[in-house]
N, C-alpha and C. Protein backbone atom coordinates (compact mmCIF):
# COMPACT_ATOMS: atom_id res chain seq x y z
N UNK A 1 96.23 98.95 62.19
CA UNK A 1 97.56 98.40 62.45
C UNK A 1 98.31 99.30 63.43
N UNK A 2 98.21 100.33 63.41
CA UNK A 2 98.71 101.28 64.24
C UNK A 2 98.06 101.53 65.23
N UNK A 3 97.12 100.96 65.68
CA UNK A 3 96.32 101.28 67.07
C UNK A 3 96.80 100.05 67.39
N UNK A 4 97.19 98.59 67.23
CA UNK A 4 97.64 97.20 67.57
C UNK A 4 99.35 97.75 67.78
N UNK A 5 99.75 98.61 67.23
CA UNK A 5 101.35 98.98 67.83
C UNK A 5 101.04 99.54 69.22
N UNK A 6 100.74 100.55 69.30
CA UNK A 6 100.03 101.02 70.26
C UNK A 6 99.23 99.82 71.46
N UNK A 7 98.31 99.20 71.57
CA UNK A 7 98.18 98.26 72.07
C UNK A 7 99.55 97.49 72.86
N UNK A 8 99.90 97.18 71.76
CA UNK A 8 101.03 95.86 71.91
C UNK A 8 102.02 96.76 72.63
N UNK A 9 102.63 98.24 72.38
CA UNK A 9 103.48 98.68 73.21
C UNK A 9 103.02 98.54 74.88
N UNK A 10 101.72 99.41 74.59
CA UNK A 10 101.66 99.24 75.81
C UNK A 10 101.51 98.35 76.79
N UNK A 11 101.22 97.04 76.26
CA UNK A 11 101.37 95.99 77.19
C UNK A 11 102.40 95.32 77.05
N UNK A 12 103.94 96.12 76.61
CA UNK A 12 105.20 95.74 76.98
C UNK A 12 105.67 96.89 78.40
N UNK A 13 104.83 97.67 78.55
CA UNK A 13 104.59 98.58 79.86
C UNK A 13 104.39 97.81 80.64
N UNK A 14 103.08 97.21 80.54
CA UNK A 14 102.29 96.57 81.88
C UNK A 14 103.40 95.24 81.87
N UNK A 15 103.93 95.01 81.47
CA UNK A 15 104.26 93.68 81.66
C UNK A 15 105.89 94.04 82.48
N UNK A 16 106.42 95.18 82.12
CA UNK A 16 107.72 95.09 83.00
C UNK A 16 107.21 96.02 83.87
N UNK A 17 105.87 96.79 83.93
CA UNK A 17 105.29 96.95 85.48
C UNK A 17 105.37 95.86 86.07
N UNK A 18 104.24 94.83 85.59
CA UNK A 18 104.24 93.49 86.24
C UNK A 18 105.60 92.67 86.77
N UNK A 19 106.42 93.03 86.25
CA UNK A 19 107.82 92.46 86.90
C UNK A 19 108.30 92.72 87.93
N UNK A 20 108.39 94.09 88.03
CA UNK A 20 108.87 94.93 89.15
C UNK A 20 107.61 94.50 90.10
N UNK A 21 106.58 94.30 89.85
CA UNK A 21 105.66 93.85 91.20
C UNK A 21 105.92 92.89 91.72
N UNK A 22 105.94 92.05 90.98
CA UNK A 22 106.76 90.62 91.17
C UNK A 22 108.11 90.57 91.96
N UNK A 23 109.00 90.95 91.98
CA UNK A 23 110.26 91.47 92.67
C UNK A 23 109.93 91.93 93.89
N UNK A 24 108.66 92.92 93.98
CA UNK A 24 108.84 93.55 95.44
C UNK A 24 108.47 92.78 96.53
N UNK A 25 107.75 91.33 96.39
CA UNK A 25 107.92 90.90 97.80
C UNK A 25 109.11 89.87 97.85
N UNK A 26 109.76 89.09 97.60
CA UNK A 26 110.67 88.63 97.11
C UNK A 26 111.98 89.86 97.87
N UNK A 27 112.53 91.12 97.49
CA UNK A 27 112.77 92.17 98.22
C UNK A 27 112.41 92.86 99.49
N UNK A 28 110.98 92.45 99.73
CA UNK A 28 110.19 92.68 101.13
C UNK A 28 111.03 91.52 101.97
N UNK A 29 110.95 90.32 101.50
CA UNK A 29 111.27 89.49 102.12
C UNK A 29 112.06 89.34 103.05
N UNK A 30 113.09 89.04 101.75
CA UNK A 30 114.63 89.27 102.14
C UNK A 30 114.75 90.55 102.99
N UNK A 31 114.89 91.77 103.26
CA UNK A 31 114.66 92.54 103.92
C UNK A 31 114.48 92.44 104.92
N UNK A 32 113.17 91.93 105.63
CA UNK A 32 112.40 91.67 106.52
C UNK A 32 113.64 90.53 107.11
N UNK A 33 113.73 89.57 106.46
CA UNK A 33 114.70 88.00 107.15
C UNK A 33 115.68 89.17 108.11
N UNK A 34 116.61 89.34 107.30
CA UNK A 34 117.87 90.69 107.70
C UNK A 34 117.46 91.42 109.12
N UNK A 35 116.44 92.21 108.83
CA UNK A 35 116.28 93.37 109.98
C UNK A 35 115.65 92.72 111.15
N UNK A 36 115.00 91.37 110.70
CA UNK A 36 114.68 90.87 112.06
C UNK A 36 115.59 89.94 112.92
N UNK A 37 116.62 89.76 112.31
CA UNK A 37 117.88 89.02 113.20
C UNK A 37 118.70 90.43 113.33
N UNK A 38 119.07 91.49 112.74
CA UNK A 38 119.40 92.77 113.24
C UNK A 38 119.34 93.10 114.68
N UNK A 39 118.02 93.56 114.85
CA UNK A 39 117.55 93.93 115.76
C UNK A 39 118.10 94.79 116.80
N UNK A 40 119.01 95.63 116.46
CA UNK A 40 119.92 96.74 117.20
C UNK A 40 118.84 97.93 116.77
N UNK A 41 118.36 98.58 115.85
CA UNK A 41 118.14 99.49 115.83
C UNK A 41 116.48 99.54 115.68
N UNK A 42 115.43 99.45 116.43
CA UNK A 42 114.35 99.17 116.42
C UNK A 42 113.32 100.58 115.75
N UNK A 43 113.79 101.94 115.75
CA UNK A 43 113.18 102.68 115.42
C UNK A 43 113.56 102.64 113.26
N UNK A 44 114.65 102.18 112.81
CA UNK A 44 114.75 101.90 112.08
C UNK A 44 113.93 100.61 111.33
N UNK A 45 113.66 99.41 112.10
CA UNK A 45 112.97 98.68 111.62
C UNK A 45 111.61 98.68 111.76
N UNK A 46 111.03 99.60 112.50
CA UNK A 46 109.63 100.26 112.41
C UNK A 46 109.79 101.31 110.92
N UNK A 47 110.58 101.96 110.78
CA UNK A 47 110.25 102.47 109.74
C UNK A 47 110.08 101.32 108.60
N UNK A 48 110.92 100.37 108.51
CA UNK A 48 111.15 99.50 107.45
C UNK A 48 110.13 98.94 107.21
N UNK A 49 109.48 98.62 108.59
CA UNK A 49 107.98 97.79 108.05
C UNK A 49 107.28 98.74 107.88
N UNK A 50 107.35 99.73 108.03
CA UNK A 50 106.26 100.52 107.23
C UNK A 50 106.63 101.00 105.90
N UNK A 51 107.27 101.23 105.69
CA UNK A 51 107.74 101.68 103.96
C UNK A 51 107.45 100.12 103.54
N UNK A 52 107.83 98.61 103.80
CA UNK A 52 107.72 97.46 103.38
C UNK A 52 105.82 97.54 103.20
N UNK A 53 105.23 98.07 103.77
CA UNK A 53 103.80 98.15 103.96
C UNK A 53 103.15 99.08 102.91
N UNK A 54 103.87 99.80 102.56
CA UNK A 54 103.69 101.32 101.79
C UNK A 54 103.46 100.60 100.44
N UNK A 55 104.89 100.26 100.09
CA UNK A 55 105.30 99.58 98.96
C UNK A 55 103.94 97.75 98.75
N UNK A 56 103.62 97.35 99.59
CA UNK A 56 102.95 96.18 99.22
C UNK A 56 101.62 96.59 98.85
N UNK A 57 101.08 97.94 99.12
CA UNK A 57 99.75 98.66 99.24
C UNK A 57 99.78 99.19 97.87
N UNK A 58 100.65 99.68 97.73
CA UNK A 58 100.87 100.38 96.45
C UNK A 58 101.20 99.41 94.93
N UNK A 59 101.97 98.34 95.32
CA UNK A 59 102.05 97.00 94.34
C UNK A 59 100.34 96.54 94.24
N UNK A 60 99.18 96.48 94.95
CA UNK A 60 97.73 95.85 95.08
C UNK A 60 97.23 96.83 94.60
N UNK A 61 97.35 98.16 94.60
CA UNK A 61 96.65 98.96 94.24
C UNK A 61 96.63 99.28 92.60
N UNK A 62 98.35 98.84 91.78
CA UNK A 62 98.41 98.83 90.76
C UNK A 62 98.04 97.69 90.18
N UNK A 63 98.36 96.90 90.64
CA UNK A 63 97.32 95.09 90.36
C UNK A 63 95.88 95.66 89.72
N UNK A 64 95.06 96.23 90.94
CA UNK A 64 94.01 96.53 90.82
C UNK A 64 93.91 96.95 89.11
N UNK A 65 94.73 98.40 89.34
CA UNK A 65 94.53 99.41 88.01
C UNK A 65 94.39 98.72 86.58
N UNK A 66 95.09 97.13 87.08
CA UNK A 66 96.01 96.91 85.84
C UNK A 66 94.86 95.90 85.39
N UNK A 67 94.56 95.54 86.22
CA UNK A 67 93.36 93.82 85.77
C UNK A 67 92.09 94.16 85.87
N UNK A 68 92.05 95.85 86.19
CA UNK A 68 90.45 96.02 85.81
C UNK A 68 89.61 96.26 84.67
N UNK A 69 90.27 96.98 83.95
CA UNK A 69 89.61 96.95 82.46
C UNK A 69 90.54 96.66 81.52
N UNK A 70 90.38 96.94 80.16
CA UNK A 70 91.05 97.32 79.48
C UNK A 70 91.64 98.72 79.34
N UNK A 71 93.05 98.85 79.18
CA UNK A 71 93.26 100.49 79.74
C UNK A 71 92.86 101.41 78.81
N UNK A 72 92.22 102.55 79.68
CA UNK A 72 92.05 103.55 78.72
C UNK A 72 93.02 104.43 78.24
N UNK A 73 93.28 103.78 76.66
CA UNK A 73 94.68 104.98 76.37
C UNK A 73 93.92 106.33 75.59
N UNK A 74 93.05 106.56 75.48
CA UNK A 74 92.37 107.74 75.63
C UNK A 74 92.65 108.41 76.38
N UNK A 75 92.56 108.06 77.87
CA UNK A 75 92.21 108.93 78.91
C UNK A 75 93.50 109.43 79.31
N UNK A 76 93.93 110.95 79.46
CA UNK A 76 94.50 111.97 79.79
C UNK A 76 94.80 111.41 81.36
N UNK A 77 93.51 111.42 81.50
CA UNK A 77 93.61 111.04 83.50
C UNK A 77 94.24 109.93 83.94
N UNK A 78 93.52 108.68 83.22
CA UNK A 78 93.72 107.64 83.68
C UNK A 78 95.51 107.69 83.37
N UNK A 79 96.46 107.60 82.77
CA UNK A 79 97.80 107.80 82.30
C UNK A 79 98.12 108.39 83.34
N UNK A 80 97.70 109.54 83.57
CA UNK A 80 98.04 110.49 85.03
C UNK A 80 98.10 109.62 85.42
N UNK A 81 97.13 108.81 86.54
CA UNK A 81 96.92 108.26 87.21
C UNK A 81 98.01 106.80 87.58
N UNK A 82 97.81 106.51 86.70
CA UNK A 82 99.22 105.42 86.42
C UNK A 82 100.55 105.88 86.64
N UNK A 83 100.72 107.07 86.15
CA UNK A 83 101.94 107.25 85.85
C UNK A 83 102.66 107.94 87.03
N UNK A 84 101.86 108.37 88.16
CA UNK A 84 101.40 108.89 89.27
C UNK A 84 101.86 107.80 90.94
N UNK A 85 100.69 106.64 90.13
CA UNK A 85 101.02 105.52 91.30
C UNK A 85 102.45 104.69 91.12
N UNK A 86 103.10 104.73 89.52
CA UNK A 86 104.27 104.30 89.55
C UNK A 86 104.95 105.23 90.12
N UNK A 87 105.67 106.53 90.35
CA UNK A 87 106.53 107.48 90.32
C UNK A 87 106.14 106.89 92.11
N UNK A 88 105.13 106.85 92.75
CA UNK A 88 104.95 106.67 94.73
C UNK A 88 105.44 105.76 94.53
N UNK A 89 105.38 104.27 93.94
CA UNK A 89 105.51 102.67 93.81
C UNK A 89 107.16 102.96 94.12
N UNK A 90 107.82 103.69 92.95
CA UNK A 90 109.46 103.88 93.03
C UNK A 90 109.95 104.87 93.93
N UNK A 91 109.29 106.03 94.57
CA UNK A 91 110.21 106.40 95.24
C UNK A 91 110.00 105.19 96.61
N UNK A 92 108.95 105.00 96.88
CA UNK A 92 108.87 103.61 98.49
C UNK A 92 109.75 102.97 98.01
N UNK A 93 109.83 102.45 96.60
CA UNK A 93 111.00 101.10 96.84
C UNK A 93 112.26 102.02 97.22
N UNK A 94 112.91 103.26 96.47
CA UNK A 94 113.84 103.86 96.78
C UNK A 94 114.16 104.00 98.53
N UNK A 95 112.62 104.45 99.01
CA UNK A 95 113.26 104.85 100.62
C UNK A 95 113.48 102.83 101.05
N UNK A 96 112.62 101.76 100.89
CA UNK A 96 113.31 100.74 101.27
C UNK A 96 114.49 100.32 101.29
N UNK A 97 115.16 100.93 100.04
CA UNK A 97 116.23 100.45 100.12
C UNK A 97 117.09 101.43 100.32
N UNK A 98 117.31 102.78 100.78
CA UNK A 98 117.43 103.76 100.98
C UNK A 98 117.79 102.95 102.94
N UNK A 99 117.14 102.44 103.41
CA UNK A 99 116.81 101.87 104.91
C UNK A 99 117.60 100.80 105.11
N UNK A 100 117.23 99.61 104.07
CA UNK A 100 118.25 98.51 104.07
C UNK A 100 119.96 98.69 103.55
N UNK A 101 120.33 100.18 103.25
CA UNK A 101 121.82 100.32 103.54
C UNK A 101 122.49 100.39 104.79
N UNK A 102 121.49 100.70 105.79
CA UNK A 102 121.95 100.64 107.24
C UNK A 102 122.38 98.84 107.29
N UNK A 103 122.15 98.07 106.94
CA UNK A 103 122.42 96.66 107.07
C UNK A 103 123.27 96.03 106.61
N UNK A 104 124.98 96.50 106.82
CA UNK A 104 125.77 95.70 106.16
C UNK A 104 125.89 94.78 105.58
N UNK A 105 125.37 93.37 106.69
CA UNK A 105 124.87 92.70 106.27
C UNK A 105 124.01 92.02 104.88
N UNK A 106 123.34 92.55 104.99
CA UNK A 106 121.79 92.57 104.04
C UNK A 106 122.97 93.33 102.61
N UNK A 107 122.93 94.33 102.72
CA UNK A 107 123.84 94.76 101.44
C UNK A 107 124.45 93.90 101.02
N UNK A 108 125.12 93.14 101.55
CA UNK A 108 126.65 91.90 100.93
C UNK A 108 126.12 90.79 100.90
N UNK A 109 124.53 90.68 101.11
CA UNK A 109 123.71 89.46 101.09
C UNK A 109 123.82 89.51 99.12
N UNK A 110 123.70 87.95 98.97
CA UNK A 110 123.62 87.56 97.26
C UNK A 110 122.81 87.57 96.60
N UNK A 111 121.67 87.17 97.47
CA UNK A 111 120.02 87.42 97.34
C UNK A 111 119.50 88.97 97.42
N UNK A 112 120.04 89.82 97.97
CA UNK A 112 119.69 91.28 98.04
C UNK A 112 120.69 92.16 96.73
N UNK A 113 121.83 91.83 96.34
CA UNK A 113 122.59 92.13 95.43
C UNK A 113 122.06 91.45 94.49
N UNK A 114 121.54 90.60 93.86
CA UNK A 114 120.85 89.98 92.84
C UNK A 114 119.49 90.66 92.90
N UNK A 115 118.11 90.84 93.74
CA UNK A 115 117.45 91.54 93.20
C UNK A 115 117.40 92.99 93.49
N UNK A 116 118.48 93.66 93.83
CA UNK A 116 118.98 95.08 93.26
C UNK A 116 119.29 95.35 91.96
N UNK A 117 119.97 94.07 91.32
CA UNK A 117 120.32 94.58 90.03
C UNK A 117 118.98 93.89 88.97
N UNK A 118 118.13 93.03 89.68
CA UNK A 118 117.30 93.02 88.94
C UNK A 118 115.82 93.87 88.43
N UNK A 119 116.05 94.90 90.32
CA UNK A 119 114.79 95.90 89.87
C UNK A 119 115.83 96.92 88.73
N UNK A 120 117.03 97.30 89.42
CA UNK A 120 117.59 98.67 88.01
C UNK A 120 117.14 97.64 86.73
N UNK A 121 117.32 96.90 86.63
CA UNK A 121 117.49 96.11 84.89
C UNK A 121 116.19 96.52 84.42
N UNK A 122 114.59 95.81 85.53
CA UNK A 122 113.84 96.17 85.61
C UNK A 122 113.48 97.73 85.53
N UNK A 123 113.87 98.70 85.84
CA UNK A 123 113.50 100.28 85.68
C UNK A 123 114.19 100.53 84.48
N UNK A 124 115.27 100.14 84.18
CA UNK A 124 115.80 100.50 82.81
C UNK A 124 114.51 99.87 81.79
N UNK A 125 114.08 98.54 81.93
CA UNK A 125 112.85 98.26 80.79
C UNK A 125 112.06 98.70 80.52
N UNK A 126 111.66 99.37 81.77
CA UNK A 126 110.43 100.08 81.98
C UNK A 126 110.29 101.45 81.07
N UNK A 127 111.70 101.90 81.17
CA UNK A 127 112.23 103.22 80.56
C UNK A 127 112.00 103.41 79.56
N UNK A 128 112.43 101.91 78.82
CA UNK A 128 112.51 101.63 77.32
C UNK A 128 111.37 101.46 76.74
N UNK A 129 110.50 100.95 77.41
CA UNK A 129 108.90 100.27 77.07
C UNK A 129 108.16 101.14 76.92
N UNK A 130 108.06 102.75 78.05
CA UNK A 130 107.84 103.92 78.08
C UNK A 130 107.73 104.71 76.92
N UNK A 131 109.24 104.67 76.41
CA UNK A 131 109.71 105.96 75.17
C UNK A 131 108.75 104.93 73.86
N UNK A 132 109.28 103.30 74.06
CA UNK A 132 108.69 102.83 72.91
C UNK A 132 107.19 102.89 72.70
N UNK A 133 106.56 103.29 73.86
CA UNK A 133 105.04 103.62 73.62
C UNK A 133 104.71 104.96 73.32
N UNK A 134 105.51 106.03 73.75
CA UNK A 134 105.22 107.31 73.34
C UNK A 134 105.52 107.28 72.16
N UNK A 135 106.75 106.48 71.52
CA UNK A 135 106.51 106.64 70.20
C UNK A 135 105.65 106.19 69.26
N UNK A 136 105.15 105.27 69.29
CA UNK A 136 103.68 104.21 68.79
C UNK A 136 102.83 105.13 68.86
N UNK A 137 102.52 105.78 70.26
CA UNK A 137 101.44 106.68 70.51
C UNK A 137 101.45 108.13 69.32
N UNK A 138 102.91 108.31 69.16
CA UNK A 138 102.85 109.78 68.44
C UNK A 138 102.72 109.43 66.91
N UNK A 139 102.95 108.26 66.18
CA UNK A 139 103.05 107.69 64.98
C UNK A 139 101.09 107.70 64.99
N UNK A 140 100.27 106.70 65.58
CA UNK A 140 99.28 106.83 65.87
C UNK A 140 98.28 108.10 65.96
N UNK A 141 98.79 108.80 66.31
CA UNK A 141 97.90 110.32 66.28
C UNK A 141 98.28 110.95 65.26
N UNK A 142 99.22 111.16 64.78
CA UNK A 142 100.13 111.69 63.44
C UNK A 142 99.32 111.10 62.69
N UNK A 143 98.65 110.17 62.50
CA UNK A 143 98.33 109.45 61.42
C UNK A 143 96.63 109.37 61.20
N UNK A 144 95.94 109.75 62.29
CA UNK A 144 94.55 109.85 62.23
C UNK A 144 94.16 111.32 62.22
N UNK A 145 95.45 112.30 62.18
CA UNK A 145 95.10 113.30 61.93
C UNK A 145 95.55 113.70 60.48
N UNK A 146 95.87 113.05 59.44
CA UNK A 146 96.24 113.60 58.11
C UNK A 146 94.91 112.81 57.11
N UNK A 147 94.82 113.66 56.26
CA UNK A 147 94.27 112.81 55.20
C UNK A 147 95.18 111.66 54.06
N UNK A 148 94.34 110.58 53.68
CA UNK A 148 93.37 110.71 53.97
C UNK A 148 92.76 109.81 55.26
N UNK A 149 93.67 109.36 55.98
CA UNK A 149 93.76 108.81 57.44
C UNK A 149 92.51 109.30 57.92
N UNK A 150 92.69 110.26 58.34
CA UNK A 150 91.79 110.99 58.89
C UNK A 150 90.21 110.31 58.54
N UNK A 151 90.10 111.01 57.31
CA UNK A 151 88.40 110.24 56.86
C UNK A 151 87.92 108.89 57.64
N UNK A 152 89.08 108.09 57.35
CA UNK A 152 88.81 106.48 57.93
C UNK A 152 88.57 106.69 59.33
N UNK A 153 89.77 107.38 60.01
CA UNK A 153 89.83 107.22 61.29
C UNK A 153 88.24 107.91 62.06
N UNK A 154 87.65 108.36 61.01
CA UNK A 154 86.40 109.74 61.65
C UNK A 154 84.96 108.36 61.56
N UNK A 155 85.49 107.77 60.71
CA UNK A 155 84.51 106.71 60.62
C UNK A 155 84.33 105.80 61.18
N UNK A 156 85.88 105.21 61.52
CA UNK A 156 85.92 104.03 62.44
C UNK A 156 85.90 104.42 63.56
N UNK A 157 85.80 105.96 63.94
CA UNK A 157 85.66 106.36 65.46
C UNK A 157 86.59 105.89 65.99
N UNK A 158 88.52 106.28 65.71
CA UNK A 158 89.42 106.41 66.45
C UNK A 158 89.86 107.15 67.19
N UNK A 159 90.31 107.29 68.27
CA UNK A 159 90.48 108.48 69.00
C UNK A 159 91.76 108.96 69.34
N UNK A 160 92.48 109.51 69.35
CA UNK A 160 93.72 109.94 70.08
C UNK A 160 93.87 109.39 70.95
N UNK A 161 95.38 109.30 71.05
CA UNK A 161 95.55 107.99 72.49
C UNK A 161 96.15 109.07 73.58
N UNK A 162 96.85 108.73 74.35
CA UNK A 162 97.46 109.32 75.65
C UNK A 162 98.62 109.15 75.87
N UNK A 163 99.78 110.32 75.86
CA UNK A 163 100.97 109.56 75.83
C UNK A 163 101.05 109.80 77.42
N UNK A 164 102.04 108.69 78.25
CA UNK A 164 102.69 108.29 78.68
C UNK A 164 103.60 110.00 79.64
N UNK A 165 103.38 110.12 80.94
CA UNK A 165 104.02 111.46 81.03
C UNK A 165 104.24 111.21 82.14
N UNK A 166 105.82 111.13 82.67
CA UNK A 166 106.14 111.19 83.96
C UNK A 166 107.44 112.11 84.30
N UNK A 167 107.39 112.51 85.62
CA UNK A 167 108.32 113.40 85.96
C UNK A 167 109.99 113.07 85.71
């Protein structure tokens, strides 16, 4: 039952990962519409398509992570690893939009003010989904290490899971 908390947390992770992926082209978009009727500052919108490029590479690459196996919450690394490509995933969206404040415009757009407040809503879930898995995770290990937990857990070959560790 406690490895299914665990489970189930963590795919309240992947799933407001999955949101925020969802958002970023939708945000690419809009973006892109803006800076290409702009068109005053061209070394600025070279950067933009490339951070817009950064960020879509990095959304496929976590796709990848996410629909290839089942995750290993064992693995020390793999968590790294995740927790790694999210922290690049958010600061690119940060410098995107970090870029699209040069765009008055685009800022006071309804469509760009709507999914601004929907990635923060989005990073706040994420936040929450986070702590609520480290805690699952620490209830979970707490518990295959006492007796007589333990015995069962040595039998059923449970393993310690991986918490969740980002900067």
């Amino acid at each position: 039952a406690k490895e299914e908390d665990v489970l189930s947390a963590w795919a309240q992770v992947e799933s407001n990962y999955q949101r925020r992926l969802d958002l970023i082209p939708n945000l690419v978009k809009t973006v892109k519409s803006f800076t290409e009727h702009e068109g005053e500052t061209l070394t600025d919108i070279a950067r933009l398509r490339s951070q817009m490029e950064t960020v879509q590479n990095e959304s496929l690459k976590l796709k990848e992570m996410s629909s290839s196996a089942a995750p290993r919450l064992e693995d020390d690394a793999y968590m790294a690893s995740m927790a790694e490509a999210q922290q690049e995933l958010g600061e690119n969206i940060k410098g995107l939009m970090l870029v699209a404040e040069s765009y008055p415009n685009l800022r006071s757009s309804d469509q760009y003010l709507e999914l601004q407040a929907q990635l923060e809503g989005t990073e706040n879930r994420i936040n929450v989904a986070r702590m609520a898995f480290n805690e699952k995770v620490g209830e979970y290990n707490a518990s295959i290490r006492k007796l007589p937990e333990s015995l069962i857990a040595s039998i059923g070959d449970f393993q310690r899971k991986a918490y969740f560790k980002a900067d």
